[in-house]
Protein backbone atom coordinates (compact mmCIF):
# COMPACT_ATOMS: atom_id res chain seq x y z
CA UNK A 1 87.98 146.10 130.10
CA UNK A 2 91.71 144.74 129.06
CA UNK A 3 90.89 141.10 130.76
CA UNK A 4 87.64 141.01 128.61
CA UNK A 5 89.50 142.16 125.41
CA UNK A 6 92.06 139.69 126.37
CA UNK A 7 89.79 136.76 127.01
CA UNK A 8 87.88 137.72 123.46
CA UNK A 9 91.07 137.73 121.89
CA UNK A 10 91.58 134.25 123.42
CA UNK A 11 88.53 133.41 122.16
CA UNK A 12 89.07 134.31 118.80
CA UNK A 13 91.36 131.29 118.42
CA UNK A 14 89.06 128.24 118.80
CA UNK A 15 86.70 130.74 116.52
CA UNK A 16 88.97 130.85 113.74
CA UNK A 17 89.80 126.90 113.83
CA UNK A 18 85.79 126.31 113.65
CA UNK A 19 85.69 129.01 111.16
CA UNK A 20 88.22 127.41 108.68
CA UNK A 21 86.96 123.56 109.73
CA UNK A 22 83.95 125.18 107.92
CA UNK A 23 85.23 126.65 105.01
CA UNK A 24 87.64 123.39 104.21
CA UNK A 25 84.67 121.03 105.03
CA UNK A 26 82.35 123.74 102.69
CA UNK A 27 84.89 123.61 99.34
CA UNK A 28 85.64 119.32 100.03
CA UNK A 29 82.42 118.13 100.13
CA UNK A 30 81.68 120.42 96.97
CA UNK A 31 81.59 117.60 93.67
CA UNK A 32 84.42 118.23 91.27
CA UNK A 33 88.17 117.90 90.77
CA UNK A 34 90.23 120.36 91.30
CA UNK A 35 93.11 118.61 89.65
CA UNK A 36 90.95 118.02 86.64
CA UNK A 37 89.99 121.63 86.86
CA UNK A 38 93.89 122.39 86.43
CA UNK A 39 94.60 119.98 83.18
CA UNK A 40 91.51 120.60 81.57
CA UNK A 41 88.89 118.08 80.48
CA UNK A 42 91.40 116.46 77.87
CA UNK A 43 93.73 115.76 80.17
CA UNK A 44 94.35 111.52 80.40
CA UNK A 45 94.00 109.84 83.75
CA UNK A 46 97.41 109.47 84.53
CA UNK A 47 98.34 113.46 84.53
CA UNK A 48 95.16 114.05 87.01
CA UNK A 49 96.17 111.34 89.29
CA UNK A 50 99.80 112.27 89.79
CA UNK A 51 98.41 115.52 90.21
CA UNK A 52 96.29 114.57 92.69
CA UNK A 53 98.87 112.68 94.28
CA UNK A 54 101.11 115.94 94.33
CA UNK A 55 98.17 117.84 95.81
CA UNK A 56 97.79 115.49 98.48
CA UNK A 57 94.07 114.96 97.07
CA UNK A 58 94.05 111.22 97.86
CA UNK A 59 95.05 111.64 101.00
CA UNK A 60 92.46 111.44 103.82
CA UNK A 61 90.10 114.27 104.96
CA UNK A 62 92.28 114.57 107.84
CA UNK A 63 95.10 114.37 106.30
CA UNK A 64 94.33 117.27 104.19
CA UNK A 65 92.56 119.26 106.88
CA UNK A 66 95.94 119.03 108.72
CA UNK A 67 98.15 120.32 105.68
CA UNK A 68 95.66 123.34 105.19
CA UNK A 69 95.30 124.27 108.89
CA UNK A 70 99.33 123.62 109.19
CA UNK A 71 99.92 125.82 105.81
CA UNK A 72 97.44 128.46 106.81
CA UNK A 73 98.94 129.06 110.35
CA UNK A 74 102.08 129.92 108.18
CA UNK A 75 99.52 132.39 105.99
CA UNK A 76 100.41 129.99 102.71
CA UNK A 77 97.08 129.56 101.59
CA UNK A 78 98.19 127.89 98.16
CA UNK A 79 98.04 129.22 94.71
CA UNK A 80 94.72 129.84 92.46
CA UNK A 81 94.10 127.61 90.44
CA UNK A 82 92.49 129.80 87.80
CA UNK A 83 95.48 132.81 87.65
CA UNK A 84 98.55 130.40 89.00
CA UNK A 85 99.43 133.34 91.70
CA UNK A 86 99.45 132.89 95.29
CA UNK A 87 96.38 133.32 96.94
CA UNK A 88 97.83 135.39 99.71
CA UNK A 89 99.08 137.94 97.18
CA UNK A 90 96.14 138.21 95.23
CA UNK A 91 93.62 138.61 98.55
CA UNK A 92 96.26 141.71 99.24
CA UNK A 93 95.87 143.53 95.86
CA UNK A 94 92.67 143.27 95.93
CA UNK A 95 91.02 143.44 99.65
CA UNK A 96 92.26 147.27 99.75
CA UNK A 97 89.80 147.91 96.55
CA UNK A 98 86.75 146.08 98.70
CA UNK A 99 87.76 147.61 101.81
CA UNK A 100 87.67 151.02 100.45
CA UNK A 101 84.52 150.85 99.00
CA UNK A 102 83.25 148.93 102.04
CA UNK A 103 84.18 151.75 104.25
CA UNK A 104 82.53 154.85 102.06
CA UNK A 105 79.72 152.92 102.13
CA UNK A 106 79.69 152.39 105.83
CA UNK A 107 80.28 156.08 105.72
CA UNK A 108 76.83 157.17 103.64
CA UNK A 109 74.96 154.61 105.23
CA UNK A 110 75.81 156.07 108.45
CA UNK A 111 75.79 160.04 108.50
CA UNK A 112 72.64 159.28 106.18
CA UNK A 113 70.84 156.65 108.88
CA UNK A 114 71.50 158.58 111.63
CA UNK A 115 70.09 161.89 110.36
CA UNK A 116 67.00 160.26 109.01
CA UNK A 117 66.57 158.19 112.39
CA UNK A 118 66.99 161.34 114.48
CA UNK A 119 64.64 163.38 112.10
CA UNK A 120 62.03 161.32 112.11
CA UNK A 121 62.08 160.16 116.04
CA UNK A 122 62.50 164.30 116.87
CA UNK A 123 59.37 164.84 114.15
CA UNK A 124 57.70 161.56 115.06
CA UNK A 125 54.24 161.65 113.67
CA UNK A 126 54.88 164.47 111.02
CA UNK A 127 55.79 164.80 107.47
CA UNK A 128 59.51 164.25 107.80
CA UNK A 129 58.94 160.85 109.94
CA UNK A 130 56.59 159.78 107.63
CA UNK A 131 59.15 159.99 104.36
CA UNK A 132 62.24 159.19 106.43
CA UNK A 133 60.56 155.61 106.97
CA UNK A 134 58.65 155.59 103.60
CA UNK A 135 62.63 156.32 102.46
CA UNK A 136 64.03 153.37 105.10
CA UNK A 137 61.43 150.79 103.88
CA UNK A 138 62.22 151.36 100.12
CA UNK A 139 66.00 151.11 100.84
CA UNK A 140 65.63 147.60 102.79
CA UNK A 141 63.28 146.47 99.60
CA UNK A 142 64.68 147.33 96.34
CA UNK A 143 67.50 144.90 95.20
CA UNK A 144 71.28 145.60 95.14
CA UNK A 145 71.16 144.22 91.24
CA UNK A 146 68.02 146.22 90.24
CA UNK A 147 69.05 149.49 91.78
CA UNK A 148 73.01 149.26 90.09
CA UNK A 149 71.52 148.73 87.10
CA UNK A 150 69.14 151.90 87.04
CA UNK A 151 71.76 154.27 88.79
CA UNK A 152 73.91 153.10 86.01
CA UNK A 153 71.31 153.78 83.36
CA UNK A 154 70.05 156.50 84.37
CA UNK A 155 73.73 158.32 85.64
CA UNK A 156 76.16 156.75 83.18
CA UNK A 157 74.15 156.27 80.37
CA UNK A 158 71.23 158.68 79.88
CA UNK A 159 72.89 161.59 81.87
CA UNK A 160 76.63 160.78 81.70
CA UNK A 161 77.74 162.13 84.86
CA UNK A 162 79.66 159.10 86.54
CA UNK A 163 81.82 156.50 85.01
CA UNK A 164 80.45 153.00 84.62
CA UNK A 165 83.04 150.93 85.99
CA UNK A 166 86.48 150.37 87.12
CA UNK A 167 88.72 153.00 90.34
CA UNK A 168 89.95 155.40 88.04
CA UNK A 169 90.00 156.83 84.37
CA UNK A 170 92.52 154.76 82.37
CA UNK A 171 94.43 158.28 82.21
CA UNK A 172 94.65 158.86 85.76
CA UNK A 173 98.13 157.71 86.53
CA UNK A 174 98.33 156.82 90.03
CA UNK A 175 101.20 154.87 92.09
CA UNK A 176 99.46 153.18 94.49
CA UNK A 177 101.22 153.02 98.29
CA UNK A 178 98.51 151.43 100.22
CA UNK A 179 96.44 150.41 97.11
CA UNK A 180 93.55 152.61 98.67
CA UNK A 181 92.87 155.08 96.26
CA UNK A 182 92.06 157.32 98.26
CA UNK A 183 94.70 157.71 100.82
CA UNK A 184 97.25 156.93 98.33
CA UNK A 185 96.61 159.84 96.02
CA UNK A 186 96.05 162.23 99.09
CA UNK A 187 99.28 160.90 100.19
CA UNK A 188 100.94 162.21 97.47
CA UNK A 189 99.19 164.87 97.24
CA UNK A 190 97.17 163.95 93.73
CA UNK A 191 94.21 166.23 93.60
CA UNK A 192 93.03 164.86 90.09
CA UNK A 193 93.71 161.55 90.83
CA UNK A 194 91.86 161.86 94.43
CA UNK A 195 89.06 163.56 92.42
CA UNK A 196 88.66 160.80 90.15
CA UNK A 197 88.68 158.21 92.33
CA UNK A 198 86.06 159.30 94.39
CA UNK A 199 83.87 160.36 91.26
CA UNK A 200 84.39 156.22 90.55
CA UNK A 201 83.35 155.23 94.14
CA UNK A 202 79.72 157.61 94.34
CA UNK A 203 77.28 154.51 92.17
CA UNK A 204 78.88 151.90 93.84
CA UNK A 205 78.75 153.14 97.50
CA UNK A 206 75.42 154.82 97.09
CA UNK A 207 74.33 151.46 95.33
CA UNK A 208 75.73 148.98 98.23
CA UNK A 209 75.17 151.54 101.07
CA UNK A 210 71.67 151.81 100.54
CA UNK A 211 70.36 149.09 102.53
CA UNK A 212 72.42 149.60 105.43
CA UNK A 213 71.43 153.19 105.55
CA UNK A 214 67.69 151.78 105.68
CA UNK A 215 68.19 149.80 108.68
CA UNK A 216 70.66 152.37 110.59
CA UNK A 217 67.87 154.91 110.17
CA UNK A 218 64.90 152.23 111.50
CA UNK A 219 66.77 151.32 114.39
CA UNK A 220 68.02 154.75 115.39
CA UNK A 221 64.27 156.11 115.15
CA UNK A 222 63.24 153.15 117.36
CA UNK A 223 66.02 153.18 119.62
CA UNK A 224 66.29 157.14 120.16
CA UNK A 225 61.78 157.32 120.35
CA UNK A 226 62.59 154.98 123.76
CA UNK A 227 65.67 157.03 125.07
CA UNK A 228 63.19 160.49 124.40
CA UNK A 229 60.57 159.18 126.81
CA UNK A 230 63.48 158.59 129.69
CA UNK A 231 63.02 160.73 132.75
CA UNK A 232 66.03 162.31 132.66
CA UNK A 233 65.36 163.76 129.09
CA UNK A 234 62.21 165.14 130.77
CA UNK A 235 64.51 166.49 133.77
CA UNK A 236 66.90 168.00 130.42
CA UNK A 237 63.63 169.25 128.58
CA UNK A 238 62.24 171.12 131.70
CA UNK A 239 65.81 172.68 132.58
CA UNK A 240 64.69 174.24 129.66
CA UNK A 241 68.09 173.25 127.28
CA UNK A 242 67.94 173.37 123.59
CA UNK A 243 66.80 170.99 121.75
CA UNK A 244 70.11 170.18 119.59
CA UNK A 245 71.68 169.59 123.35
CA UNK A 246 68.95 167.12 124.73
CA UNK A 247 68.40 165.43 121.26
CA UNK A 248 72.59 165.24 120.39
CA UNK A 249 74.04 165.06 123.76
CA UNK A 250 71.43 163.51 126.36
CA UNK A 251 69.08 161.38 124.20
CA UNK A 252 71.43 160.14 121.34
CA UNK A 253 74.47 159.00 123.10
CA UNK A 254 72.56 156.62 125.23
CA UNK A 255 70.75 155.09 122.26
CA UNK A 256 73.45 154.16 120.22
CA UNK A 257 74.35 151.09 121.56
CA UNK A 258 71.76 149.25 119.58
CA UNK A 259 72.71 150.88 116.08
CA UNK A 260 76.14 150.38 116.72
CA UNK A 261 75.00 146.74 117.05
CA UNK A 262 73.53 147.08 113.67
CA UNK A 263 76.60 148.78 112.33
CA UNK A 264 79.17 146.10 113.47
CA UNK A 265 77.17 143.70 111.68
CA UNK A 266 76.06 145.58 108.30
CA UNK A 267 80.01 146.59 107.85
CA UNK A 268 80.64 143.04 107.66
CA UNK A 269 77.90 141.97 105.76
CA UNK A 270 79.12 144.83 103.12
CA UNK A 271 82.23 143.08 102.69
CA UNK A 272 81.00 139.95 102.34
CA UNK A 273 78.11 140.84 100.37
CA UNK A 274 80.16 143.64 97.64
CA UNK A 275 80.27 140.53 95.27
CA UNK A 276 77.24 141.85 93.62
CA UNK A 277 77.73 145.35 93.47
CA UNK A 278 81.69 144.73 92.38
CA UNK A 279 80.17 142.65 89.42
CA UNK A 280 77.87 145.25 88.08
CA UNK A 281 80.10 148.26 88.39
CA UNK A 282 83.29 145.64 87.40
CA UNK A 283 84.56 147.22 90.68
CA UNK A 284 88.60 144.70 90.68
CA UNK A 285 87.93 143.74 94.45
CA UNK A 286 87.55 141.05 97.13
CA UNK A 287 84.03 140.53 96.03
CA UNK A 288 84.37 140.24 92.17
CA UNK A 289 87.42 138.12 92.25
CA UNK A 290 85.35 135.76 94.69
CA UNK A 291 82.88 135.63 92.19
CA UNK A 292 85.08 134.65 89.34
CA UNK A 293 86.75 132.33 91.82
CA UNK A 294 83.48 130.13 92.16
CA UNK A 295 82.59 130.03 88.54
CA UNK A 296 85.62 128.38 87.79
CA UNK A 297 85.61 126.33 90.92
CA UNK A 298 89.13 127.77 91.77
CA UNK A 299 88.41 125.91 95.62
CA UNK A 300 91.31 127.24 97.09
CA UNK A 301 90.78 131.01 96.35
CA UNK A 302 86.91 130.26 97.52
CA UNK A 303 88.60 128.92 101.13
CA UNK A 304 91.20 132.32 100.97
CA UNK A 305 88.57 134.74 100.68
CA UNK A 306 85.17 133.41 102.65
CA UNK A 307 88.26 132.60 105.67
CA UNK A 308 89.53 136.53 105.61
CA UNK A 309 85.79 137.88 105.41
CA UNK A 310 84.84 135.31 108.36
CA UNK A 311 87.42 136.51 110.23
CA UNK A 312 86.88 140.18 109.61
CA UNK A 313 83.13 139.52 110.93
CA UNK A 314 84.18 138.46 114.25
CA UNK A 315 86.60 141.24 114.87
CA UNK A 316 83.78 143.77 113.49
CA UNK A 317 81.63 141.75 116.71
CA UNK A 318 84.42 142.32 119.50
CA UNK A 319 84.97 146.24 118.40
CA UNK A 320 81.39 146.62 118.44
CA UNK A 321 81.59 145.16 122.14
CA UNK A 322 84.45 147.02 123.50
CA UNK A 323 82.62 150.18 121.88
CA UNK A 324 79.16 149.72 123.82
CA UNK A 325 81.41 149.94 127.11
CA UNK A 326 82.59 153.44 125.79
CA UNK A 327 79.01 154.89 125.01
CA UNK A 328 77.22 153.08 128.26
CA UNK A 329 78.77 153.70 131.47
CA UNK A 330 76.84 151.11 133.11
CA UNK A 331 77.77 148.24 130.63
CA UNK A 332 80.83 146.70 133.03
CA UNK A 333 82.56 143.11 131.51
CA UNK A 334 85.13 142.63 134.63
């Protein structure tokens, strides 16, 4: 197992140089100026071109490559062109914000999946299995947009019983250690300020957790209905054992390899894909800042943040691998 975590790691590094070939290739063959982005549209010819020229934005295209991989293997990833901070510093303030939402999603979507998955594969054929899929398909159809929207109406707005937008109240004071609400106020031991922070998180997570939780439950069912008709589930069903044993410890452990498959890869969708959610519930993350990032064609904060979410993807893939080891004896990688 350590050789095959080592040769992944190894692997990682030709990964990441593909990875931010990409993302530079993605934002430079994009039309626009950056440098006349800067100035403004009233700034003369001259200004933009010694600009440029400072930028190194008449260099080559390997010239430049070179300066960004060179500046990025010394994690200086340039300054923002829309806010003037460095890039680094901002993706720090603010990846703790996605991350924590990312994660209590991740969290719903799986104690939620899992319980409908193994409800409806235990009652397959009944009532429960018929609204635990009836629930699964809705989840993977509505939209992200559509269903923020209504929770907000309907929760914020016609029933005020969450906040609309933003971490906390404005009158929560909180010092932030980690810059995870969470963990920071149960850190210091901030029971209102914990309280209010995870009354902020319950539209958004519920809002971007939803579709995840649809396709953890769909492939747990599927997965768990082909561990159930195993013969030595049979063997644990005629030993006459419960069925909370055989269902929990038998059946479920062996089937989880898929939907931890599915996991890996919804967690980093989430991250990737909060830009949506963080704009409806004005959520000051990753995702939002992204967003803002584009519509001012702020290129270098684009190749920042689509670099740290590719490269949170592919270690979401190798923990997922090292993981299937853990629940399969019989998956071997020496």
């Amino acid at each position: 197992m350590s050789a095959f975590i080592l040769r992944r790691l190894a692997l990682l590094v030709p990964t990441l140089v593909g990875i931010s070939l990409l993302v530079f290739l993605m934002i430079y063959l994009v039309p626009g100026d950056p440098a006349q982005i800067m100035l403004g549209e009233r700034a003369n010819a001259e200004s933009v071109a010694a600009l440029r020229q400072q930028m190194g934005l008449d260099q080559p295209f390997y010239v430049q490559f070179g300066r960004f991989f060179w500046d990025l293997l010394r994690l200086d990833l340039g300054r923002s062109i829309r806010t003037h901070e460095k890039i680094v510093t901002e993706i720090l303030h603010r990846f703790p914000a996605t991350c924590e939402l990312t994660v209590v999603s991740m969290g719903l979507a799986i104690v939620g999946g899992v319980f409908l998955g193994v409800l409806a594969a235990v009652r397959r054929g009944r009532m429960a299995d018929f609204l635990g899929m009836v629930l699964a398909t809705a989840g993977i159809s509505v939209p992200v947009f559509w269903l923020g929207l209504m929770l907000m109406l309907l929760l914020s707005v016609q029933f005020p019983l969450f906040p609309v937008s933003g971490r906390v109240d404005a009158q929560t004071y909180l010092e932030p250690i980690t810059h995870f609400y969470l963990l920071d106020a149960a850190l210091r031991g901030n029971g209102h300020a914990f309280g209010d922070a995870a009354w902020h998180l319950v539209l958004p997570a519920v809002t971007l957790g939803t579709i995840p939780l649809a396709v953890i439950a769909r492939m747990t069912r599927s997965s768990l209905l082909e561990v159930l008709g195993e013969d030595y589930v049979r063997t644990a069903w005629a030993k006459g054992l419960s069925e909370r044993l055989v269902v929990l410890r038998h059946a479920l452990k062996n089937s989880f390899v898929p939907t931890l498959t599915v996991i890996a890869l919804q967690f980093g969708y989430l991250l990737g894909g909060a830009i949506i959610t963080e704009t409806i519930f004005a959520w000051p993350g990753l995702g939002r800042w992204l967003f803002l990032a584009v519509l001012a064609r702020d290129f270098r904060a684009v190749q920042g943040g689509v670099l740290l979410l590719s490269t949170v993807f592919v270690l979401m893939n190798l923990l997922a691998d090292v993981l299937y080891a853990w629940l399969d004896p019989r998956i071997r990688y020496d």
